[in-house]
C-alpha atoms as a PDB file:
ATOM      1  CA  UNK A   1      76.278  85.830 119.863  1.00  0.00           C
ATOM      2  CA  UNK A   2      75.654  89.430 118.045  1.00  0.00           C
ATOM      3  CA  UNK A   3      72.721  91.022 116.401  1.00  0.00           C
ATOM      4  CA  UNK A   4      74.561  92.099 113.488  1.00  0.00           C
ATOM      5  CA  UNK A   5      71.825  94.832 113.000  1.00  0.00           C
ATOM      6  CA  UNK A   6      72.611  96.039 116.192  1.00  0.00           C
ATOM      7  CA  UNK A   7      76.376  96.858 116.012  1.00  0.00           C
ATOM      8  CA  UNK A   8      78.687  98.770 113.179  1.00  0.00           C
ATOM      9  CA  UNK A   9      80.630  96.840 111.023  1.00  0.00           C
ATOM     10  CA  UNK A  10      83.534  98.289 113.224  1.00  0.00           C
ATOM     11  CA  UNK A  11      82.229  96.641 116.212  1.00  0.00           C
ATOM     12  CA  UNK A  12      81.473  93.414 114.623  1.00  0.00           C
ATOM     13  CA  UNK A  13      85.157  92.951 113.312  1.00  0.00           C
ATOM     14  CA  UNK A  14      86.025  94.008 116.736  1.00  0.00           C
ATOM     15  CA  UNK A  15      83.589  91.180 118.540  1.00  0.00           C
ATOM     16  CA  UNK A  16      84.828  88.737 116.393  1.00  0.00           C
ATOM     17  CA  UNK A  17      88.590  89.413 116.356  1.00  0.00           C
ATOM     18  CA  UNK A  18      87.814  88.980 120.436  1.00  0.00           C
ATOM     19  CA  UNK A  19      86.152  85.813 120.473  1.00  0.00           C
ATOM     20  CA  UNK A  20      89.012  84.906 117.957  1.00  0.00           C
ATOM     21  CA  UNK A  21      91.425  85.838 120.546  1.00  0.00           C
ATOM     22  CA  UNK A  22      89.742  83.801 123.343  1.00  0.00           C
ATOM     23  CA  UNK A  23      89.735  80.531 121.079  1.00  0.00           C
ATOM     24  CA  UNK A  24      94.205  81.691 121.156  1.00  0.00           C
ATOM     25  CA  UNK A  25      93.929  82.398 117.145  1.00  0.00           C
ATOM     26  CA  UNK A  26      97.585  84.368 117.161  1.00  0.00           C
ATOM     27  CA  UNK A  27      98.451  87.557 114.488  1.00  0.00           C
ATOM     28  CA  UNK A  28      94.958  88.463 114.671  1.00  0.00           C
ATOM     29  CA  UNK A  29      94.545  92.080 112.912  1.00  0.00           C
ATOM     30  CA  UNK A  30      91.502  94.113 112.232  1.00  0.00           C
ATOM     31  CA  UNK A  31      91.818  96.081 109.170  1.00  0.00           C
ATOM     32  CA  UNK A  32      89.823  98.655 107.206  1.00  0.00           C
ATOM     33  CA  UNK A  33      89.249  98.199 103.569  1.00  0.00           C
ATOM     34  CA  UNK A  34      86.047  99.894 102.847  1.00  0.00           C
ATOM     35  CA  UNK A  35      87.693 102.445 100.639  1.00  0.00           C
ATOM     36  CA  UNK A  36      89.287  99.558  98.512  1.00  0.00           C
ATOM     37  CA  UNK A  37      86.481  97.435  97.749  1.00  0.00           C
ATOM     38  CA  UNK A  38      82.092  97.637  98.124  1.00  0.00           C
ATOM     39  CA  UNK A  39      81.899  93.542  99.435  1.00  0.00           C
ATOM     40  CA  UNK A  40      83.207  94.219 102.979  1.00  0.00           C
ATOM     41  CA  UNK A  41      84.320  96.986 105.148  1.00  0.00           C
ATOM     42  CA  UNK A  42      86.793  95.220 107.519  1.00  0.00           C
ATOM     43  CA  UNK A  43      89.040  92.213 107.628  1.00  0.00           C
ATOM     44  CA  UNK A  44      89.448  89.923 110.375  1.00  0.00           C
ATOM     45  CA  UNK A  45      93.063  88.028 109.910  1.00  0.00           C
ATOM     46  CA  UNK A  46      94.153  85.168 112.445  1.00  0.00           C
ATOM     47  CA  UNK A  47      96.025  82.266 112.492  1.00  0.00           C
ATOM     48  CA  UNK A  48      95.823  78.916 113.731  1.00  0.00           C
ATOM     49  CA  UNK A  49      98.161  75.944 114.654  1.00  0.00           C
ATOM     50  CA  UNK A  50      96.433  73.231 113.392  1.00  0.00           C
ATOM     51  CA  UNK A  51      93.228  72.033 110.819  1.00  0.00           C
ATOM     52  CA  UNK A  52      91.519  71.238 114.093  1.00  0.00           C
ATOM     53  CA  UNK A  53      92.171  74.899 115.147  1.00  0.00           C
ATOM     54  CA  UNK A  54      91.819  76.792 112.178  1.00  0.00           C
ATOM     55  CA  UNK A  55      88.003  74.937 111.818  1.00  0.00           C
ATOM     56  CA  UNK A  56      87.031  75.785 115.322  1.00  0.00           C
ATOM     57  CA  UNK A  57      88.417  79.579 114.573  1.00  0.00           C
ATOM     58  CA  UNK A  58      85.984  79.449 111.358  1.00  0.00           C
ATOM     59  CA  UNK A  59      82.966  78.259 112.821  1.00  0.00           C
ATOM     60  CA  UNK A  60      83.266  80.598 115.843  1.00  0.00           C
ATOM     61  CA  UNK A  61      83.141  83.640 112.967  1.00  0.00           C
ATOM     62  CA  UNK A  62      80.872  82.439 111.311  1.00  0.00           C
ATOM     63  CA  UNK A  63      79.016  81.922 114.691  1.00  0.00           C
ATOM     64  CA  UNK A  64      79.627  85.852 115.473  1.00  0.00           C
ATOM     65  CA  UNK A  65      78.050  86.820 111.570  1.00  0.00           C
ATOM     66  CA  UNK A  66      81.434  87.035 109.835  1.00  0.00           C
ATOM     67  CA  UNK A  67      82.619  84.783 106.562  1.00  0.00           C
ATOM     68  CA  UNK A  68      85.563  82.765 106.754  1.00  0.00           C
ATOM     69  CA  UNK A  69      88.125  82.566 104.240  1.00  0.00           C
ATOM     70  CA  UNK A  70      90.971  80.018 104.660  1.00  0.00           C
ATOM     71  CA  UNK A  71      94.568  80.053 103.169  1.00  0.00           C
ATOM     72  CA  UNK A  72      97.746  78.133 104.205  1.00  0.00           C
ATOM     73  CA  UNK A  73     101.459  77.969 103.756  1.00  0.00           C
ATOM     74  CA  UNK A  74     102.813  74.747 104.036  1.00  0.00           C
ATOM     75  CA  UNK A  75     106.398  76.361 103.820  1.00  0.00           C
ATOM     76  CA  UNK A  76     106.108  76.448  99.911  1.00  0.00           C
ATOM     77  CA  UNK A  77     104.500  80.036  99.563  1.00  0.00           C
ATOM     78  CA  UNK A  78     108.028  81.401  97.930  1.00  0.00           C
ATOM     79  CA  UNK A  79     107.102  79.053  95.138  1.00  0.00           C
ATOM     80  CA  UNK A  80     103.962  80.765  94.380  1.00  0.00           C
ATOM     81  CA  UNK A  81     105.628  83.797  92.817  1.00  0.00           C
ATOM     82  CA  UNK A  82     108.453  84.612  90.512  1.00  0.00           C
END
């Protein structure tokens, strides 16, 4: 586990998309967004196969001091928009 007041934000998001990666989450991306908003500075993104998956993907980031914020696509998203 980290000592988030021992690494950058950069290295966090980096520790965690890693562990991520070891636990084969798939599309994971780091990405930047402290210029766009003052809650965060990066953004781990992964995906998961399954609910079992997606949980254990979760609790491992939360595990490594990020937040974990779930969405999913059931093959309906196109109906979400006009």
């Amino acid at each position: 586990m980290i000592d988030i007041n021992k690494v950058t934000p950069r290295e966090l998001g980096e520790k965690i998309a890693e562990v991520l990666y070891r636990k084969k989450g798939k599309g994971i991306e780091l990405i930047n967004v402290a210029e766009q908003t003052s809650v965060t500075e990066y953004y781990v993104i992964a995906t998961g196969n399954s609910r079992t998956q997606v949980g254990a993907l979760c609790d491992l980031a939360k595990k490594h001091g990020g937040v974990a914020v779930i969405t999913a696509d059931h093959g309906n998203a196109e109906k979400m928009f006009d």
